[in-house]
PDB file of N, CA and C in Angstrom:
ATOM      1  N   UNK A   1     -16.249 -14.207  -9.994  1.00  0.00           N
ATOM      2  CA  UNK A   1     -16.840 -13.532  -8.851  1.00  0.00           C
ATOM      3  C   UNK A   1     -17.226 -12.105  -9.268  1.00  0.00           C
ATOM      4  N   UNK A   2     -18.383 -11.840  -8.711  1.00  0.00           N
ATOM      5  CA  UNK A   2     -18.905 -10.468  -8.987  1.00  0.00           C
ATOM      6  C   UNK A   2     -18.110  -9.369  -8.233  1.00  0.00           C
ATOM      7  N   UNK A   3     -18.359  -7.715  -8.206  1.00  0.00           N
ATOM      8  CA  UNK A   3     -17.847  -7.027  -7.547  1.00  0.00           C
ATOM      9  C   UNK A   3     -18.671  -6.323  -7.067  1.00  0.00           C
ATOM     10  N   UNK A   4     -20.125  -6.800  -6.135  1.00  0.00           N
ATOM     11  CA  UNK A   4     -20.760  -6.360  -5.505  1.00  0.00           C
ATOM     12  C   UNK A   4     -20.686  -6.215  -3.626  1.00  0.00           C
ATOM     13  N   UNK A   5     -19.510  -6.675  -3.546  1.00  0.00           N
ATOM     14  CA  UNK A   5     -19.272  -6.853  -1.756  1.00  0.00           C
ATOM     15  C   UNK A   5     -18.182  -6.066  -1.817  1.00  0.00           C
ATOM     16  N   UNK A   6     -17.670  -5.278  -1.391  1.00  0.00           N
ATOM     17  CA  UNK A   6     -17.117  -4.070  -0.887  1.00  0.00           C
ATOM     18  C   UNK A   6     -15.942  -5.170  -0.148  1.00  0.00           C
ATOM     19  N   UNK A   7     -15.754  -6.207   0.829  1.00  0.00           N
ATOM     20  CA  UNK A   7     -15.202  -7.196   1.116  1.00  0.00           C
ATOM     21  C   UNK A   7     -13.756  -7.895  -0.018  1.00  0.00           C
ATOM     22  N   UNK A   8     -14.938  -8.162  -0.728  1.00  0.00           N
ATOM     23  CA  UNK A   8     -13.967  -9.252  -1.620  1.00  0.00           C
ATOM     24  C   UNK A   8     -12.868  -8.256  -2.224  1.00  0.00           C
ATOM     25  N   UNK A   9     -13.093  -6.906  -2.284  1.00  0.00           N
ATOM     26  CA  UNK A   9     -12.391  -6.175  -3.396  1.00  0.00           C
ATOM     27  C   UNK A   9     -11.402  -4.826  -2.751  1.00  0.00           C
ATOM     28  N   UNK A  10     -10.077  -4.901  -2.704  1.00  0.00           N
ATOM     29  CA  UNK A  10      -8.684  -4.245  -2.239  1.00  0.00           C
ATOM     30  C   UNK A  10      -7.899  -3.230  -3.411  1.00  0.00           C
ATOM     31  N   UNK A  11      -7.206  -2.800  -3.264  1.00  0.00           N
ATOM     32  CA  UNK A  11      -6.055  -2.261  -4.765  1.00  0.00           C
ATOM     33  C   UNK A  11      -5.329  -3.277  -4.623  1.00  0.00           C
ATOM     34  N   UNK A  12      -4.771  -3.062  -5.816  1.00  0.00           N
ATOM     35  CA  UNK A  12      -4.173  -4.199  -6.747  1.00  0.00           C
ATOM     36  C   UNK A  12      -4.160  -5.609  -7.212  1.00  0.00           C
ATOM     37  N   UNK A  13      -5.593  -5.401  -6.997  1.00  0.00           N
ATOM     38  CA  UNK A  13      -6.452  -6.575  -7.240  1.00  0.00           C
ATOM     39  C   UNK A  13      -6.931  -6.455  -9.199  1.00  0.00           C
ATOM     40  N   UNK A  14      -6.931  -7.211  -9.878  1.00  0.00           N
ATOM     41  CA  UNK A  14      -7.170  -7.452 -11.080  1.00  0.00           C
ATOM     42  C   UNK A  14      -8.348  -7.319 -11.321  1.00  0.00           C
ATOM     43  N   UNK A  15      -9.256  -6.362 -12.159  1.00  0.00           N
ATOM     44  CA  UNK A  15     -10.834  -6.929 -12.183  1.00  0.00           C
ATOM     45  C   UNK A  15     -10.901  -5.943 -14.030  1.00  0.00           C
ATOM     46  N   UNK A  16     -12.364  -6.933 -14.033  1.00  0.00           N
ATOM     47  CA  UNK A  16     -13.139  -5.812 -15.430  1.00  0.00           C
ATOM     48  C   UNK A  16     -13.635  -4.893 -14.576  1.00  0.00           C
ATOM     49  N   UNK A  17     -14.291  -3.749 -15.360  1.00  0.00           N
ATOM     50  CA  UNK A  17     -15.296  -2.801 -15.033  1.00  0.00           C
ATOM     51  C   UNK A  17     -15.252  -2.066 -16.071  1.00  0.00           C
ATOM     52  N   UNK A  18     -16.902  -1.176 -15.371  1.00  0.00           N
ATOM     53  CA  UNK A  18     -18.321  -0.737 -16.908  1.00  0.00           C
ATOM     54  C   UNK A  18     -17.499   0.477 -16.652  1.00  0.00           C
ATOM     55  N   UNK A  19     -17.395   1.482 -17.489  1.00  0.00           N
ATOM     56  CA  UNK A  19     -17.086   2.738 -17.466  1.00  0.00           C
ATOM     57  C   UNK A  19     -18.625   3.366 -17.307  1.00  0.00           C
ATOM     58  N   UNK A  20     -18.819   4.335 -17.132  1.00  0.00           N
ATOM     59  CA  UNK A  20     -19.639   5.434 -17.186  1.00  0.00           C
ATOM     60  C   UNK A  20     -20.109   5.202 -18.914  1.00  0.00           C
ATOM     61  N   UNK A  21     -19.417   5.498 -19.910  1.00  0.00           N
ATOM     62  CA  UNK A  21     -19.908   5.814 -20.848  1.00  0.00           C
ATOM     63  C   UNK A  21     -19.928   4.724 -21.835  1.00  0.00           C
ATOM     64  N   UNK A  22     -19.788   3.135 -20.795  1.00  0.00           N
ATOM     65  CA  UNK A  22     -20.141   1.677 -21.964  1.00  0.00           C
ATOM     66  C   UNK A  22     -21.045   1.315 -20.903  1.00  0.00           C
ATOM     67  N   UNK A  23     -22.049   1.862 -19.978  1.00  0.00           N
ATOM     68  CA  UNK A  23     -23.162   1.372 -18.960  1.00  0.00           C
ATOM     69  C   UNK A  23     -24.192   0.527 -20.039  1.00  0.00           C
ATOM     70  N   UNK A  24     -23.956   1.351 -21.474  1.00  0.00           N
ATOM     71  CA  UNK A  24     -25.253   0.663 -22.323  1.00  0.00           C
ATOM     72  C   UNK A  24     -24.925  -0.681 -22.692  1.00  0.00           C
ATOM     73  N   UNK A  25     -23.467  -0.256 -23.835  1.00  0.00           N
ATOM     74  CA  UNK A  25     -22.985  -1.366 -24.144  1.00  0.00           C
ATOM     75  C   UNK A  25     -22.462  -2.203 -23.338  1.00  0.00           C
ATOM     76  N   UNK A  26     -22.050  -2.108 -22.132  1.00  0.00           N
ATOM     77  CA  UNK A  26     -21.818  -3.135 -21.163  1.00  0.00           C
ATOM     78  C   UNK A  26     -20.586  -3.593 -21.396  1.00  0.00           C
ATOM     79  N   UNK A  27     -19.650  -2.939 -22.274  1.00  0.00           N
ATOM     80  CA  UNK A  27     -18.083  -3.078 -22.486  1.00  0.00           C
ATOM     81  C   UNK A  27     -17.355  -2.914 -21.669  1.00  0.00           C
ATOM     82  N   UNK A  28     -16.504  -3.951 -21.123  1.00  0.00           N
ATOM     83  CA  UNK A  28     -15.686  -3.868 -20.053  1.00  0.00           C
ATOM     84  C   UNK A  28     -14.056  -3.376 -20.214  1.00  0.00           C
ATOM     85  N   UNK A  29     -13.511  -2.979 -19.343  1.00  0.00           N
ATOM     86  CA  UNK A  29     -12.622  -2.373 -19.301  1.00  0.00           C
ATOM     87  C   UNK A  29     -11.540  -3.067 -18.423  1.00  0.00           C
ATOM     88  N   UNK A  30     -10.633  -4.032 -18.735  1.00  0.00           N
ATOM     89  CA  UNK A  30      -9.306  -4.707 -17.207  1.00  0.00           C
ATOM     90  C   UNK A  30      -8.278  -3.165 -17.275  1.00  0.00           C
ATOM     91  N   UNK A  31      -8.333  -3.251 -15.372  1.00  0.00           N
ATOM     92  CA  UNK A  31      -7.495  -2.582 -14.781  1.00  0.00           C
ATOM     93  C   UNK A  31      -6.810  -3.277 -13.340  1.00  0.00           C
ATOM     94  N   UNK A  32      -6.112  -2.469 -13.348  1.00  0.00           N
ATOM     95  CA  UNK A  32      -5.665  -3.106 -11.384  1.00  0.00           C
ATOM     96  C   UNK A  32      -6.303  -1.710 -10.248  1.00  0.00           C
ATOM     97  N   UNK A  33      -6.814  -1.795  -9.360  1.00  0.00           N
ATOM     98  CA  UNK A  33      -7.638  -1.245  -8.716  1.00  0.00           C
ATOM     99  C   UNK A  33      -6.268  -0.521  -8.079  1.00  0.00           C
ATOM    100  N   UNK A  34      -6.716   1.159  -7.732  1.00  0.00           N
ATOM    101  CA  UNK A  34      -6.142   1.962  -6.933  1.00  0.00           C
ATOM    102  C   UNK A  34      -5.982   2.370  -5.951  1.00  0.00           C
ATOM    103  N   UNK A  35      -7.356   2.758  -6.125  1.00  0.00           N
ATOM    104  CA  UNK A  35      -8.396   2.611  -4.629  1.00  0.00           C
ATOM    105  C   UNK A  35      -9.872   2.648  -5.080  1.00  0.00           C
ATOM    106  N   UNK A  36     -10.699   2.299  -3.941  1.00  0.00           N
ATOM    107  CA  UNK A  36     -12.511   2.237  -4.013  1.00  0.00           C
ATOM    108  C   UNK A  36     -12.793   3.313  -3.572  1.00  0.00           C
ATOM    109  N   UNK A  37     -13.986   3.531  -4.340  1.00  0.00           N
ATOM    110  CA  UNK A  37     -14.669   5.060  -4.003  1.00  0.00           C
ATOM    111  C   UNK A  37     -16.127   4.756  -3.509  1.00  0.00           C
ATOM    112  N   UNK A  38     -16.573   3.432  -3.089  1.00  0.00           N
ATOM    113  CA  UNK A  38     -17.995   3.399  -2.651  1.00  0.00           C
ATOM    114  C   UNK A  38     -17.125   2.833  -1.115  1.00  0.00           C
ATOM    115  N   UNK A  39     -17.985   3.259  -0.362  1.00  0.00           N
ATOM    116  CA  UNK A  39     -18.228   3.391   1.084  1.00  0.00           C
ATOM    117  C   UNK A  39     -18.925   2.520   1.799  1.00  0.00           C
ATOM    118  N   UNK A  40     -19.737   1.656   1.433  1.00  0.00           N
ATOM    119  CA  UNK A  40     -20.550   0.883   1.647  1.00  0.00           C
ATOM    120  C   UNK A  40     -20.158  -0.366   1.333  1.00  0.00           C
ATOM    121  N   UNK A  41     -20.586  -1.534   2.371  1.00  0.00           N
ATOM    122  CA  UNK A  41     -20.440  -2.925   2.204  1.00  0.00           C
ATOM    123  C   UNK A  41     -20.691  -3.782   1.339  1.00  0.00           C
ATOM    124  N   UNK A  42     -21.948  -3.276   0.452  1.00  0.00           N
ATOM    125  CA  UNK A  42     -22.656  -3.941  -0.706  1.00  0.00           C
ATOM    126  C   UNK A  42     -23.497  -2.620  -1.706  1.00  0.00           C
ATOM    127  N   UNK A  43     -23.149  -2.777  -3.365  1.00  0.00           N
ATOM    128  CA  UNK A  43     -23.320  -2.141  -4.043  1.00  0.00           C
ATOM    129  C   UNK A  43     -24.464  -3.179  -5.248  1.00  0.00           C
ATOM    130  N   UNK A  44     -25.717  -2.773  -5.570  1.00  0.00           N
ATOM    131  CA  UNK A  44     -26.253  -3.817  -6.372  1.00  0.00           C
ATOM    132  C   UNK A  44     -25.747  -3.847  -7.973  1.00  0.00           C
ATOM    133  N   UNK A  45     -24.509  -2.445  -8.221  1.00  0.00           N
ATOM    134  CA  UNK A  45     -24.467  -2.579  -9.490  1.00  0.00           C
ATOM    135  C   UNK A  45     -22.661  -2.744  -9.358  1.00  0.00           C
ATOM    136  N   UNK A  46     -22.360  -2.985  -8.614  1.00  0.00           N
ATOM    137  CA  UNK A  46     -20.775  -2.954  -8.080  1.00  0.00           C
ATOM    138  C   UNK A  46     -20.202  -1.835  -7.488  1.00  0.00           C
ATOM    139  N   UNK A  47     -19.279  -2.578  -7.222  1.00  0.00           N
ATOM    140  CA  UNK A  47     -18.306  -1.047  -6.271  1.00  0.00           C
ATOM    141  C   UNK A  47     -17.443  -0.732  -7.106  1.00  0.00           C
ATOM    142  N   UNK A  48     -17.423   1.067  -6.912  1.00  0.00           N
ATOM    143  CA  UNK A  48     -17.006   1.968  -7.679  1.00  0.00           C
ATOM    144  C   UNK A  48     -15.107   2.053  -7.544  1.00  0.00           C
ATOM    145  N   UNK A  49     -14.549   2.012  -8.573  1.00  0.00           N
ATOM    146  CA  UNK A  49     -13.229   1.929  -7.925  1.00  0.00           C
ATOM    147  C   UNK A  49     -12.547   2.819  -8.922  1.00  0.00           C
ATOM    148  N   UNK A  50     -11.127   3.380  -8.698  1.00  0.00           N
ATOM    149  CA  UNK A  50     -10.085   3.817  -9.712  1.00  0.00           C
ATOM    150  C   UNK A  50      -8.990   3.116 -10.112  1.00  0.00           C
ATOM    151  N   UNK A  51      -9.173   2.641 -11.396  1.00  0.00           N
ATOM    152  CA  UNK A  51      -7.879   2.199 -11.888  1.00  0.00           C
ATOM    153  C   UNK A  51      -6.632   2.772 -11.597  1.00  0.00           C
ATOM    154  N   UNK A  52      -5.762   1.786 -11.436  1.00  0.00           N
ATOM    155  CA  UNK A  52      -3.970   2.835 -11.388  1.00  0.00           C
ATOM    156  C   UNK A  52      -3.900   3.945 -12.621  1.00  0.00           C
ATOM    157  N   UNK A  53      -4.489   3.232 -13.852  1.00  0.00           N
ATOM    158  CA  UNK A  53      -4.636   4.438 -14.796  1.00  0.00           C
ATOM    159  C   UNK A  53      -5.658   5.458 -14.580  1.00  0.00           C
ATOM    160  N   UNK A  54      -6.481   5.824 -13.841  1.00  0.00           N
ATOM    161  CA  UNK A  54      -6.918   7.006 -13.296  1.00  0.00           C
ATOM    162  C   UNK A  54      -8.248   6.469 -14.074  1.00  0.00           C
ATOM    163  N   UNK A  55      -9.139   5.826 -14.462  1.00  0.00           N
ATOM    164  CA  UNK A  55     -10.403   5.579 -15.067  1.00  0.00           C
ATOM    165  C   UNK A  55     -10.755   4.874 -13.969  1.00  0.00           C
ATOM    166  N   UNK A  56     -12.303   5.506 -13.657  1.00  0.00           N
ATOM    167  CA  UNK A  56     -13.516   5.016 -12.874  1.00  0.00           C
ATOM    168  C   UNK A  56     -14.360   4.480 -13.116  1.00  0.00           C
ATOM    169  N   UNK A  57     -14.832   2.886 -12.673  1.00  0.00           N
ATOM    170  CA  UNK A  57     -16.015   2.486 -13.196  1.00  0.00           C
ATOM    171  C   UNK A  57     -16.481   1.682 -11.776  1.00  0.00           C
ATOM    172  N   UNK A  58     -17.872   0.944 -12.140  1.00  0.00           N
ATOM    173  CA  UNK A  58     -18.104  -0.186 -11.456  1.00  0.00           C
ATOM    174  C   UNK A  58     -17.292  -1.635 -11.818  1.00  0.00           C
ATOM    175  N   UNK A  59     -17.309  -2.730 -10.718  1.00  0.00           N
ATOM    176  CA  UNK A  59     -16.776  -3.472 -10.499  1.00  0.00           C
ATOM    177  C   UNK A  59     -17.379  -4.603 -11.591  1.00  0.00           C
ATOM    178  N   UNK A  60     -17.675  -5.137 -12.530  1.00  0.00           N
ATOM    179  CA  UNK A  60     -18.425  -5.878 -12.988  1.00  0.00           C
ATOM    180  C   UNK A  60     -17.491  -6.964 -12.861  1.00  0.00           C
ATOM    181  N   UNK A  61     -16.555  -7.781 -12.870  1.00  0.00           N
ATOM    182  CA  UNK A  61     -15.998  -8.905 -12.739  1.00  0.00           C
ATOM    183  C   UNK A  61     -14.527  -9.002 -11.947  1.00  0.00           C
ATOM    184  N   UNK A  62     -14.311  -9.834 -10.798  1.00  0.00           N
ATOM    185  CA  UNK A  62     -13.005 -10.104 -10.142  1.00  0.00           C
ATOM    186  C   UNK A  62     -12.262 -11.435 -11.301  1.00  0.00           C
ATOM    187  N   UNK A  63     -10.928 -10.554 -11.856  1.00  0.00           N
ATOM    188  CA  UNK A  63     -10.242 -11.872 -12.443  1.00  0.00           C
ATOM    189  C   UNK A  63      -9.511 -12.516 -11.982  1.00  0.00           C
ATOM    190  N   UNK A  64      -9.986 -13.967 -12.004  1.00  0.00           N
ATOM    191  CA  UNK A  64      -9.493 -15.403 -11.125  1.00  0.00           C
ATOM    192  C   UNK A  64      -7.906 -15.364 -12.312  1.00  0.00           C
ATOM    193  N   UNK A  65      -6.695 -15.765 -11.234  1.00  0.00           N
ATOM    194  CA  UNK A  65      -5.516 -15.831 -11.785  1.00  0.00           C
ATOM    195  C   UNK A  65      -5.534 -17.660 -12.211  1.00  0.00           C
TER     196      UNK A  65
END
């Protein structure tokens, strides 16, 4: 599942996400979500969130347990 619905996605929820500075390379990053920082219901490049470890990215993948 993607992380473009603001819906599907809570803290401490498991997901990848792009950092800021792998947007090119498209290198993903697993964290557990802290809290979301987009505001909005739907994001076309994902919703913005903070890892418990304090790194911010978009949502690029929800990981299925």
């Amino acid at each position: 599942m993607d992380g473009k619905n603001r819906a599907d996605i809570y803290p401490g929820l498991e997901v990848d996400i792009i950092l800021k500075k792998d947007q090119r390379s498209g290198k993903l990053t697993r964290g557990i979500i802290a809290n979301l920082l987009t505001s909005s219901p739907f994001h076309s490049r994902g919703i913005k969130v903070r890892l418990e470890d304090g790194q911010i990215g978009r949502v690029a993948e929800i990981v299925e347990d």
